[in-house]
Protein backbone atom coordinates (compact mmCIF):
# COMPACT_ATOMS: atom_id res chain seq x y z
CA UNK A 1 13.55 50.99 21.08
CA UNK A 2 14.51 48.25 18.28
CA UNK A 3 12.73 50.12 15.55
CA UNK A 4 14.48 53.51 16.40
CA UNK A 5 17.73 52.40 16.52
CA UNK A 6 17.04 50.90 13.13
CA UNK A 7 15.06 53.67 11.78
CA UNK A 8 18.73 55.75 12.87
CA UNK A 9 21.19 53.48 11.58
CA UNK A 10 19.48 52.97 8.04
CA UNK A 11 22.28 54.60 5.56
CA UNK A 12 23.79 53.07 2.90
CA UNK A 13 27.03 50.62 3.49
CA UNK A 14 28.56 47.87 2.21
CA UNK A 15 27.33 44.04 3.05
CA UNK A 16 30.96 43.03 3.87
CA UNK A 17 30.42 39.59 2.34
CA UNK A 18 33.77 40.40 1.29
CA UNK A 19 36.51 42.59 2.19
CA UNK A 20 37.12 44.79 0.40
CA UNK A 21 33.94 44.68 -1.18
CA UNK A 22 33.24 43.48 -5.07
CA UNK A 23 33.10 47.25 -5.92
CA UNK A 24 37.02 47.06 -5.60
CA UNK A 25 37.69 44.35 -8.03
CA UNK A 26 38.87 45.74 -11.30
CA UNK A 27 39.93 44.54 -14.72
CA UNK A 28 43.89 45.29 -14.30
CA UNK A 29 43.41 41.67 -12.52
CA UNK A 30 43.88 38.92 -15.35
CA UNK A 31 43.75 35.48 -15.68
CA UNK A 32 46.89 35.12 -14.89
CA UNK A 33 47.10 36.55 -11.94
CA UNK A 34 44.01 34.34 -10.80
CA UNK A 35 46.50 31.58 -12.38
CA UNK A 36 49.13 32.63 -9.86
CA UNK A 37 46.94 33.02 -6.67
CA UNK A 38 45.28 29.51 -7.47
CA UNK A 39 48.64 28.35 -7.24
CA UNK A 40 49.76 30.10 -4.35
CA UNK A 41 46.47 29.30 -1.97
CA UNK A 42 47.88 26.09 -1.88
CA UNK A 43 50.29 27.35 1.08
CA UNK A 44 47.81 29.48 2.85
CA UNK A 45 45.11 29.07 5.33
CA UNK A 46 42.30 27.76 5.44
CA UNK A 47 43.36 24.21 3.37
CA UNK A 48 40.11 23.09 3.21
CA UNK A 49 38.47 23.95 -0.37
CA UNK A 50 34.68 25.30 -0.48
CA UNK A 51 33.35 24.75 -4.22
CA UNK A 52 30.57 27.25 -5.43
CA UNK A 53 29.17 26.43 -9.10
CA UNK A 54 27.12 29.03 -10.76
CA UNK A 55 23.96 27.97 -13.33
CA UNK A 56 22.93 31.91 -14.69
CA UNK A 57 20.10 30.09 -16.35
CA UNK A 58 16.59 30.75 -16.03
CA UNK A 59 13.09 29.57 -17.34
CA UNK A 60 12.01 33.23 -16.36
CA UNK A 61 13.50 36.59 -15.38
CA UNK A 62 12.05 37.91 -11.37
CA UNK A 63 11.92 41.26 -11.25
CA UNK A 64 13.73 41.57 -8.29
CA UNK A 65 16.61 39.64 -8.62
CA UNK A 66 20.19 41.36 -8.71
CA UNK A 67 22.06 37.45 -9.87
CA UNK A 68 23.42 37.36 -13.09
CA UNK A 69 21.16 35.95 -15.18
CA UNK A 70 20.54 34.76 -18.68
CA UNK A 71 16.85 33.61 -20.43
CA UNK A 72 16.89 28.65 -20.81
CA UNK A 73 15.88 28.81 -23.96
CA UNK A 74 19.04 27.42 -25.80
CA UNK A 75 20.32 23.67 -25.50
CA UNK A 76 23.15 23.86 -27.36
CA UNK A 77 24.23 26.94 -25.03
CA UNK A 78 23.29 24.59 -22.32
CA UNK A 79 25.32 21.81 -23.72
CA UNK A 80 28.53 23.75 -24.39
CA UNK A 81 28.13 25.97 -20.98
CA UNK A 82 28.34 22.73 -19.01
CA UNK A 83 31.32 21.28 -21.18
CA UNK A 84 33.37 24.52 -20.11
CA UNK A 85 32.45 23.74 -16.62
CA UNK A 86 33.99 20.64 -17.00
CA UNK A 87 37.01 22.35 -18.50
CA UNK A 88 37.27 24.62 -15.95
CA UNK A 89 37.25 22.51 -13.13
CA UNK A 90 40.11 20.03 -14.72
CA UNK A 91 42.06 22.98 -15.32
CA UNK A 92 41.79 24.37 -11.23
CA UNK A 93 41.94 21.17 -10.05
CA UNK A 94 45.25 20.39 -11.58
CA UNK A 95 46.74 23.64 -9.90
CA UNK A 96 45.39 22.82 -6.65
CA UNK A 97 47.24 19.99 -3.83
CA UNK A 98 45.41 16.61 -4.09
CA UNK A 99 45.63 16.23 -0.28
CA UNK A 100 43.61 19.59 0.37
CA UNK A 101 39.64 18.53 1.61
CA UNK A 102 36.77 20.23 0.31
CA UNK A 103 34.05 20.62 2.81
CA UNK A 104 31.48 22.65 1.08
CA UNK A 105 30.07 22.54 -2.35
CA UNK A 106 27.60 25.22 -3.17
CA UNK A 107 25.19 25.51 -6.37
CA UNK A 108 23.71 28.38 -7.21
CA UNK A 109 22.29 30.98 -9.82
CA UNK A 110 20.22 31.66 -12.08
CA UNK A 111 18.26 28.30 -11.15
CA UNK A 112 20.31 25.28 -10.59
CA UNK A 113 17.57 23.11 -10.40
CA UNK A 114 15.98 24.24 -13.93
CA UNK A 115 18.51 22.35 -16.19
CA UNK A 116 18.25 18.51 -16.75
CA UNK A 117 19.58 16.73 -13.88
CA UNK A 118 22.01 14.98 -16.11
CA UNK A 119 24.26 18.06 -16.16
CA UNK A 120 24.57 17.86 -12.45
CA UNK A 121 25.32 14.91 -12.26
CA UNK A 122 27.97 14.92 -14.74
CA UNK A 123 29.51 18.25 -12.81
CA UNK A 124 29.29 16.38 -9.18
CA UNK A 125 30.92 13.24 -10.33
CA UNK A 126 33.76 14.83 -12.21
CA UNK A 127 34.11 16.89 -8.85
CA UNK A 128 33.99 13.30 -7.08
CA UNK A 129 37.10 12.66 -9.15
CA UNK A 130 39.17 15.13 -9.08
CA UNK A 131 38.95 15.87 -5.02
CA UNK A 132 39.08 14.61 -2.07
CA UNK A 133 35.40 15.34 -0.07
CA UNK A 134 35.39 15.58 3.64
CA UNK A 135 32.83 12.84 5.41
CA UNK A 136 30.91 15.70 7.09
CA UNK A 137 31.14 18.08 3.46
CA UNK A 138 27.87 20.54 3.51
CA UNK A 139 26.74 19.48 -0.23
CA UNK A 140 23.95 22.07 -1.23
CA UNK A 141 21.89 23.78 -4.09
CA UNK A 142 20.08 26.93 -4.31
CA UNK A 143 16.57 25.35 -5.99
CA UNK A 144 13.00 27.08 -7.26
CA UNK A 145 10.07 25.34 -6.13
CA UNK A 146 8.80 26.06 -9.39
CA UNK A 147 10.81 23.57 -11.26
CA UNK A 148 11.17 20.95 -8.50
CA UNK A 149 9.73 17.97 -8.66
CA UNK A 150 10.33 14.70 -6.39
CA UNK A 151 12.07 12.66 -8.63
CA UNK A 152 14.68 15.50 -9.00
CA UNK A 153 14.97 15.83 -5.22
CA UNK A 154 15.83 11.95 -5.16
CA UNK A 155 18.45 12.46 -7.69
CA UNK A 156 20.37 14.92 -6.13
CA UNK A 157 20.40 13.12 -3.20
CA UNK A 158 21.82 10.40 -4.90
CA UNK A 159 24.04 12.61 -6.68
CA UNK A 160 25.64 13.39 -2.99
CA UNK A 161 23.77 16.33 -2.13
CA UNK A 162 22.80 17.04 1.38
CA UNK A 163 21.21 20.04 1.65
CA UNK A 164 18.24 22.02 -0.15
CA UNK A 165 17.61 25.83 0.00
CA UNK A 166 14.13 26.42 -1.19
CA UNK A 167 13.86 30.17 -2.60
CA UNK A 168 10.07 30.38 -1.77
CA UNK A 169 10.32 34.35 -1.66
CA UNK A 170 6.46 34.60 -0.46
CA UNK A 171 3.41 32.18 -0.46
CA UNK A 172 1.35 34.84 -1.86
CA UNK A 173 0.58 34.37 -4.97
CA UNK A 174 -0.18 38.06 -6.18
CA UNK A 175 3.10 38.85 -4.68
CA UNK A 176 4.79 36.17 -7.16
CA UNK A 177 3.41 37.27 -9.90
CA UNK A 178 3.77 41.01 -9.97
CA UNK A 179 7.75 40.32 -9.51
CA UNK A 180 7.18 37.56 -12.45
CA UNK A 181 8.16 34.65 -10.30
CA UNK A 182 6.23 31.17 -10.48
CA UNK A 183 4.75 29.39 -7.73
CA UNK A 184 5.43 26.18 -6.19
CA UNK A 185 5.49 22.84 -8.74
CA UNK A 186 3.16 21.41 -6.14
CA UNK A 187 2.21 22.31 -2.42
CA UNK A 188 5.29 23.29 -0.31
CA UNK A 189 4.18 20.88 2.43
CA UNK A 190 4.64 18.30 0.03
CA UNK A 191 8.26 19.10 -1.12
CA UNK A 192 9.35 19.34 2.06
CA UNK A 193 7.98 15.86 2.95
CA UNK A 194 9.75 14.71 -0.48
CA UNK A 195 12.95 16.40 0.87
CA UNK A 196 13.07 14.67 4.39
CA UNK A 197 11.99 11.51 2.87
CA UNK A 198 14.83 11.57 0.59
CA UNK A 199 17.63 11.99 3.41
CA UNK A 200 18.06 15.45 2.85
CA UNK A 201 19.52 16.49 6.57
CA UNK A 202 19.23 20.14 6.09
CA UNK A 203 16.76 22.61 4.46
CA UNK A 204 17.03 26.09 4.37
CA UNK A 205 14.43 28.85 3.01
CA UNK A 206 14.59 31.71 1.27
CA UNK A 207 12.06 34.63 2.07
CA UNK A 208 12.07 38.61 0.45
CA UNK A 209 10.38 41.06 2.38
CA UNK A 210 9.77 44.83 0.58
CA UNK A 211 8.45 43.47 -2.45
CA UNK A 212 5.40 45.07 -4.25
CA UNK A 213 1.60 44.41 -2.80
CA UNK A 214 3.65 42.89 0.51
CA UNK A 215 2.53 44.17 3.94
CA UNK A 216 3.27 43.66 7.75
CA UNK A 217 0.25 41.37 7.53
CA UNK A 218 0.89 39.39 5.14
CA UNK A 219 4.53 38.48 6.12
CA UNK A 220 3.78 37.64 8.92
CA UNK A 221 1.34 34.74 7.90
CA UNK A 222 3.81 33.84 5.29
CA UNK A 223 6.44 33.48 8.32
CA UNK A 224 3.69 31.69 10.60
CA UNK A 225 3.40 29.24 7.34
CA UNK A 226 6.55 28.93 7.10
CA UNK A 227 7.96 27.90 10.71
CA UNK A 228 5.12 25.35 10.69
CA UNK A 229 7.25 23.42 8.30
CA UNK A 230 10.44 23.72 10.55
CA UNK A 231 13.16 24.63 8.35
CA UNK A 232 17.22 24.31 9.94
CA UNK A 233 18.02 27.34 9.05
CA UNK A 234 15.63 30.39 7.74
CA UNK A 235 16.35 32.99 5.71
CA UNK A 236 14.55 36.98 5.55
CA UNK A 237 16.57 38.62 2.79
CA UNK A 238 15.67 42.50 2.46
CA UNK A 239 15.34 43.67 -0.96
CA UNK A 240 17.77 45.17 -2.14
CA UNK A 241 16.51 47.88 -4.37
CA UNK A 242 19.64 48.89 -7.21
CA UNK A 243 17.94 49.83 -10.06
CA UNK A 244 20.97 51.54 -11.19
CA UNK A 245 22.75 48.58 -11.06
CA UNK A 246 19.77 46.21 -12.26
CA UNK A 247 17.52 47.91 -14.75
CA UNK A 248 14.71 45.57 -15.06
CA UNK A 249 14.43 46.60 -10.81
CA UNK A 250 12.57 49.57 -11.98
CA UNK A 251 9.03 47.56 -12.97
CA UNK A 252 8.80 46.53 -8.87
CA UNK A 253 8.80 50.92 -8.72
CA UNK A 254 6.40 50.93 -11.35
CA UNK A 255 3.97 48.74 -9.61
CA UNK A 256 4.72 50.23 -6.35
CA UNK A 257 7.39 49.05 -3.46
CA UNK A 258 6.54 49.32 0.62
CA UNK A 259 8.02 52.36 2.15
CA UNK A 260 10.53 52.33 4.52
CA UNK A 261 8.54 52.15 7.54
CA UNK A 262 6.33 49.38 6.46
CA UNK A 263 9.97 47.12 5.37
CA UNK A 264 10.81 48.06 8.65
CA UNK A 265 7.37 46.50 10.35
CA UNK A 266 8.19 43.69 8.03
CA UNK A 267 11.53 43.17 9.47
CA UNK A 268 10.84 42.89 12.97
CA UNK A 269 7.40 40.93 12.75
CA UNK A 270 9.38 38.34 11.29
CA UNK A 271 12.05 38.70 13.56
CA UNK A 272 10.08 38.52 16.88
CA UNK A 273 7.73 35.82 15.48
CA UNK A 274 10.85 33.57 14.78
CA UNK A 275 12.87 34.30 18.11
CA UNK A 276 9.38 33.41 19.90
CA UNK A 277 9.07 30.00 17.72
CA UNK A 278 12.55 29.17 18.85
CA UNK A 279 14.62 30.25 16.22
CA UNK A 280 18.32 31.58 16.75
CA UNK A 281 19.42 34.88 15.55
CA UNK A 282 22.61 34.42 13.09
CA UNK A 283 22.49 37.54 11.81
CA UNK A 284 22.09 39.51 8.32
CA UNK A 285 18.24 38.29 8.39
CA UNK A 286 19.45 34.62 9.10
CA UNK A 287 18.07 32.48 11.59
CA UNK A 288 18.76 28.79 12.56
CA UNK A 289 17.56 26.31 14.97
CA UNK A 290 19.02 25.75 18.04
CA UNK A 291 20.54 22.56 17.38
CA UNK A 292 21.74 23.78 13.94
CA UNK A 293 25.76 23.99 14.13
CA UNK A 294 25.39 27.66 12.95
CA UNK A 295 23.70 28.44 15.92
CA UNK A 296 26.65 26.56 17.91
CA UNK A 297 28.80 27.91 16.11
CA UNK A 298 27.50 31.63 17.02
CA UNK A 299 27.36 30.26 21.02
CA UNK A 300 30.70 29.75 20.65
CA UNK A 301 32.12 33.16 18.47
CA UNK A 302 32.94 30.24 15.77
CA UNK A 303 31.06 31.83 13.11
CA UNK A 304 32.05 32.97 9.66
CA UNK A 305 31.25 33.73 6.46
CA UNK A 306 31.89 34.28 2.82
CA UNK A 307 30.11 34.57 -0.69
CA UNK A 308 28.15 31.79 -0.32
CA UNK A 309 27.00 32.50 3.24
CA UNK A 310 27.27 31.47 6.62
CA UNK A 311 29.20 28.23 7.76
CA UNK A 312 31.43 27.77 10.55
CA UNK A 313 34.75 28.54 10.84
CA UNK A 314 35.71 24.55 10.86
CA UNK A 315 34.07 24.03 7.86
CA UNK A 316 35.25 27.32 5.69
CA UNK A 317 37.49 26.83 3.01
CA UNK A 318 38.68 29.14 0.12
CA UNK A 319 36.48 29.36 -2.12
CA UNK A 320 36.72 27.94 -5.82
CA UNK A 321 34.17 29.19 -7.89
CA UNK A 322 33.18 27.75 -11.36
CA UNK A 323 31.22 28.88 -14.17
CA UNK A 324 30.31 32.69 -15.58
CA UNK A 325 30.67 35.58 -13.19
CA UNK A 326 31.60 32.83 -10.04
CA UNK A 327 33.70 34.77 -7.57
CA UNK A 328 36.54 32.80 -6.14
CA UNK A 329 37.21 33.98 -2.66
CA UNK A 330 40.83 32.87 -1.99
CA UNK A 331 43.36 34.05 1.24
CA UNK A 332 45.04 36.00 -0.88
CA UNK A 333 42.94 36.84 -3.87
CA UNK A 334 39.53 37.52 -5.61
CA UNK A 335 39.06 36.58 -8.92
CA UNK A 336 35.67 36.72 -10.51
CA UNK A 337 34.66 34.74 -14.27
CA UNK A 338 33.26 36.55 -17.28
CA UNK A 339 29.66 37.07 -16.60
CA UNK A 340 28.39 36.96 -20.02
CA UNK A 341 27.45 33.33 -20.82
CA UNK A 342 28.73 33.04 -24.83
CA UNK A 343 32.38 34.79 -23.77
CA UNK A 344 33.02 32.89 -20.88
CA UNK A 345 32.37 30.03 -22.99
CA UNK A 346 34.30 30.82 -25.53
CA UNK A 347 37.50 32.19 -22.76
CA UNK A 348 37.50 28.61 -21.31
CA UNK A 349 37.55 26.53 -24.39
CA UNK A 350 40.31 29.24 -25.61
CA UNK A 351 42.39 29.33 -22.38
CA UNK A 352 41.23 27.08 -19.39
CA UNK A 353 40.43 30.30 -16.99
CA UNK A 354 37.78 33.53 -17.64
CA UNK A 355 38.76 36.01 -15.71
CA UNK A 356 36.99 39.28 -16.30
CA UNK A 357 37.91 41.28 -12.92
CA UNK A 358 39.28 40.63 -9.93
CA UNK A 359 41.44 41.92 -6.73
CA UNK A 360 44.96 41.18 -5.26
CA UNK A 361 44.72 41.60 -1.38
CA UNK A 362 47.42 43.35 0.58
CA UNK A 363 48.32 42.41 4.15
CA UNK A 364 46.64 45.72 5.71
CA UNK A 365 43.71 44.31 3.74
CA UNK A 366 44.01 41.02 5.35
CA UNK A 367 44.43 42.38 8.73
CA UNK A 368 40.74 44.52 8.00
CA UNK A 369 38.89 41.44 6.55
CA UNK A 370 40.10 39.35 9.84
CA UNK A 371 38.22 42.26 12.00
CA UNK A 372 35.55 42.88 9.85
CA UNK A 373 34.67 38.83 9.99
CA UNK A 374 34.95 38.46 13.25
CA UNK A 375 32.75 41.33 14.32
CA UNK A 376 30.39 40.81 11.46
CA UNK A 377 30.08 36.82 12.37
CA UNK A 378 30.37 37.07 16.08
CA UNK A 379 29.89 40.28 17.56
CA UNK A 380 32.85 39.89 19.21
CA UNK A 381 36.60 40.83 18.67
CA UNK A 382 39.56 40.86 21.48
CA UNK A 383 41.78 42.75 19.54
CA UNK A 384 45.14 40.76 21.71
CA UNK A 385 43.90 37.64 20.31
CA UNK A 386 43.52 38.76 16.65
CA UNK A 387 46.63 40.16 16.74
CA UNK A 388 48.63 36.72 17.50
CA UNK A 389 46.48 34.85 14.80
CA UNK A 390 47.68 37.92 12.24
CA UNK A 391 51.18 37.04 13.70
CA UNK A 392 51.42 41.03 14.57
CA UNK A 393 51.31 43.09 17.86
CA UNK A 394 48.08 44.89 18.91
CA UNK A 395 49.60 48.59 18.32
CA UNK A 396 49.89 47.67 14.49
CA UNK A 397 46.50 45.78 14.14
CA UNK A 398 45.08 49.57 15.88
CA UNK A 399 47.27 51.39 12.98
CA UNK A 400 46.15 49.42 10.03
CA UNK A 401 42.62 49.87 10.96
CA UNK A 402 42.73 53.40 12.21
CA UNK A 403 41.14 52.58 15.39
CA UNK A 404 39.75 55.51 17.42
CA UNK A 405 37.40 54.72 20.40
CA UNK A 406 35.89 57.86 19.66
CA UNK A 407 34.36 56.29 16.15
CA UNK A 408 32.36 54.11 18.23
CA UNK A 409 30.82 57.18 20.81
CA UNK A 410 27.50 56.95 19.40
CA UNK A 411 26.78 53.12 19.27
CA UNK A 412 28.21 53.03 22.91
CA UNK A 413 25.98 55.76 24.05
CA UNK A 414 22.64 53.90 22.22
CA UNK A 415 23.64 50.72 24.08
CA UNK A 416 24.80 48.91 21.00
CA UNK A 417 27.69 47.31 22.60
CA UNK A 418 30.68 47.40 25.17
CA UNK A 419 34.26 48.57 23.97
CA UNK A 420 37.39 49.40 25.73
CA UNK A 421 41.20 49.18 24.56
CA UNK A 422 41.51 45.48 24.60
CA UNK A 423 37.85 44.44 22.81
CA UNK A 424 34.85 45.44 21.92
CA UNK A 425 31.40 43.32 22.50
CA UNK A 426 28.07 44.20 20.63
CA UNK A 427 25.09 43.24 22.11
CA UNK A 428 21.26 41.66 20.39
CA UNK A 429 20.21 44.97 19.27
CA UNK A 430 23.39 46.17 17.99
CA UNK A 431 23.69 43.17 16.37
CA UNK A 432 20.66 44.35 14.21
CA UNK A 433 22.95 47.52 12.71
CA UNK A 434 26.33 45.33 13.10
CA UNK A 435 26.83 46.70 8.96
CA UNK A 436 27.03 50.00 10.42
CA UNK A 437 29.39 49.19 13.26
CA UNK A 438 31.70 47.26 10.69
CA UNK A 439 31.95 50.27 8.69
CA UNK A 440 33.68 52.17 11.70
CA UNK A 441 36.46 49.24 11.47
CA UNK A 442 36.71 49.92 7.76
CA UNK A 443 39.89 52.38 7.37
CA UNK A 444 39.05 53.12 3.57
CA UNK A 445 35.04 53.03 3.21
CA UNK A 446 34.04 55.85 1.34
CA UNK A 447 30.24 55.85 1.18
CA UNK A 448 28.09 57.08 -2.23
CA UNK A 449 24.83 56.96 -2.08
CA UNK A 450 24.31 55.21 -5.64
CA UNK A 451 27.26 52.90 -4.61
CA UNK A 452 25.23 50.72 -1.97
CA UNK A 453 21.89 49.98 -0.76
CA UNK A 454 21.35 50.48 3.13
CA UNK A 455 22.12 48.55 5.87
CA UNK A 456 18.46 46.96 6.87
């Protein structure tokens, strides 16, 4: 039953971890328009400030990856790509109310944890500085195995960090190396003991499935491995296969990728095997343990999400993004940086900010983002409720997103969910195609074929 409605609902569609998606930001959007909305988030909701910092650098290229990217083999890149950091961060800060918390800080890449740690450290104190941190602030960094070691794990914890996602990817080692991704520094078991010994109260983990030489087998004992080590939260990312988008993609069809039907296997292997050890469904291949305030947070249709994942809706902020091609995901605005390295560089020392693209959001496209999140996050939307937090009346919310029962005929009649005129509820399995159900709340989605990848 799972696997046909999957098999049926496998089209291409946008991820929605944005509204309107990044395929809408264009390069009419300048810097100073970011300058503007920077200045004008300060009076919209949510006050709390979520900091993402992008490192594009990397000892080696994976195959796979779809990040932006550049080659570590240049210090004094290094050295001046950090300075603009720094640069860039004095110059938002100073636009932004002192009084205004920031309760997430998210690093990521590229591979954070592949630079000297003394570049961190500079970065997170200056942030120290110039902000005021929230007691309970989620503090986290996107980090290799390959390039980890334990006296780097004790340093970040000292530099304030609190969390750890481990991009593992697979344990097998023929599956590393035909995407050209290194192993482990030293045995996984062992990091993770170096994590929890270090304080570290959350650990996350990163796993691909539909990569060359992978099969339903060998998943699954990569899964088995995996809960063994009892990670908070647990992540199955399908590849995403773009090779228009990311040429170097087209060596993983050179060597041979799984076919649709054995990703699929893959999929729900490692979905049943982590519901059975306990694990909670989040959704979009996430997974979290019970006691993990992402899984409360779903209990309790307090989820959401943005570019740098899931977090609760307490705990959101707007996000402030630093460093090349860094999306800043503000109330009213997206702005994101130059993503190659040597001109952002040389746009921040020139004028403070990099924008290269970005988009200004309307109110209709507020209104859609609000329903898109909610059902998305929560499988859930009473559309009176939404309405009064929009400060508008049902009948316009329905307008603005075209609503029509009708759209929804063919999820209702595969038992997907439960809708009527006041709200709509989607059930376990439907949360497993809840792209495709977004997309019928989408009043604009247009869908090529070369423009997105599909939903599972």
């Amino acid at each position: 039953m799972i696997k046909d409605i999957i098999l049926k609902y496998n089209r291409p569609g946008p991820r929605y971890t944005s509204y309107p998606p990044a395929n809408f930001f264009h390069q009419e959007f300048k810097t100073e328009d970011y300058h503007r909305a920077l200045v004008q988030s300060n009076f919209e909701k949510p006050e709390n400030i979520s900091i993402y910092v992008h490192v594009p650098f990397c000892p080696k290229m994976c195959h796979f990856c779809g990040c932006n990217t550049d080659k570590l083999d240049n210090k004094e890149t290094l050295e001046r790509y950090f300075d603009s950091i720094l640069k860039e961060i004095n110059s938002v800060a100073g636009l932004l109310n002192k009084n205004r918390v920031v309760t997430q800080i998210h690093w990521g890449g590229g591979t954070p944890n592949s630079v000297p740690f003394k570049y961190i450290e500079k970065v997170m104190a200056r942030l120290q500085d110039l902000f005021k941190f929230s007691e309970k602030a989620e503090i986290a960094m996107e980090c290799s195995p390959a390039y980890l070691t334990k006296d780097y794990i004790f340093n970040l914890k000292k530099a304030g960090f609190n969390r750890i996602s481990l991009g593992i990817q697979d344990l097998k080692l023929d599956v590393l190396e035909a995407v050209n991704r290194s192993p482990a520094r030293y045995p996984i078991e062992e990091m993770v003991a170096d994590i929890r010994e270090a304080g570290f109260t959350g650990l996350n983990i990163d796993l691909i499935y539909g990569l060359p030489l992978q099969t339903k087998k060998s998943f699954l004992k990569t899964i088995k491995e995996i809960v063994k080590l009892k990670p908070n939260r647990l992540v199955t990312f399908s590849y995403a296969h773009v090779p228009w988008v990311k040429d170097s993609q087209n060596v993983l069809e050179k060597l041979g990728l799984p076919s649709p039907e054995d990703k699929l296997e893959m999929f729900l292997v490692a979905f049943n095997e982590l519901i059975e050890s306990g694990y909670i469904s989040i959704g979009m291949d996430h997974y979290a343990l019970p006691d993990d305030e992402l899984a409360f947070a779903k209990r309790e249709k307090l989820l959401h999400r943005n570019f740098q994942g899931y977090c609760t809706k307490e705990t959101t902020g707007q996000v402030y993004a630093f460093g090349s091609t860094g999306i800043s995901q503000l109330h009213g605005a997206y702005s994101q940086s130059i993503k190659n390295t040597s001109q952002y560089i040389k746009e921040i020392q020139e004028n403070n900010l990099a924008t290269e693209r970005g988009y200004q959001l309307t109110e209709k496209d507020i209104v859609v983002r609000k329903v898109i999140n909610e059902v998305m996050c929560n499988g859930f939307l009473n559309f009176s409720n939404c309405a009064s937090e929009l400060s508008i009346s049902v009948e316009k919310l329905k307008e603005i997103i075209k609503f029509d029962i009708a759209k929804f005929e063919e999820f209702k009649n595969d038992n997907l969910l439960e809708i009527s005129e006041e709200a709509i509820s989607i059930n376990e399995t439907g949360m497993m195609i809840v792209r495709n159900i977004a997309m019928a709340f989408d009043p604009d989605l247009a869908v090529n074929t070369n423009q997105y990848s599909k939903t599972i």
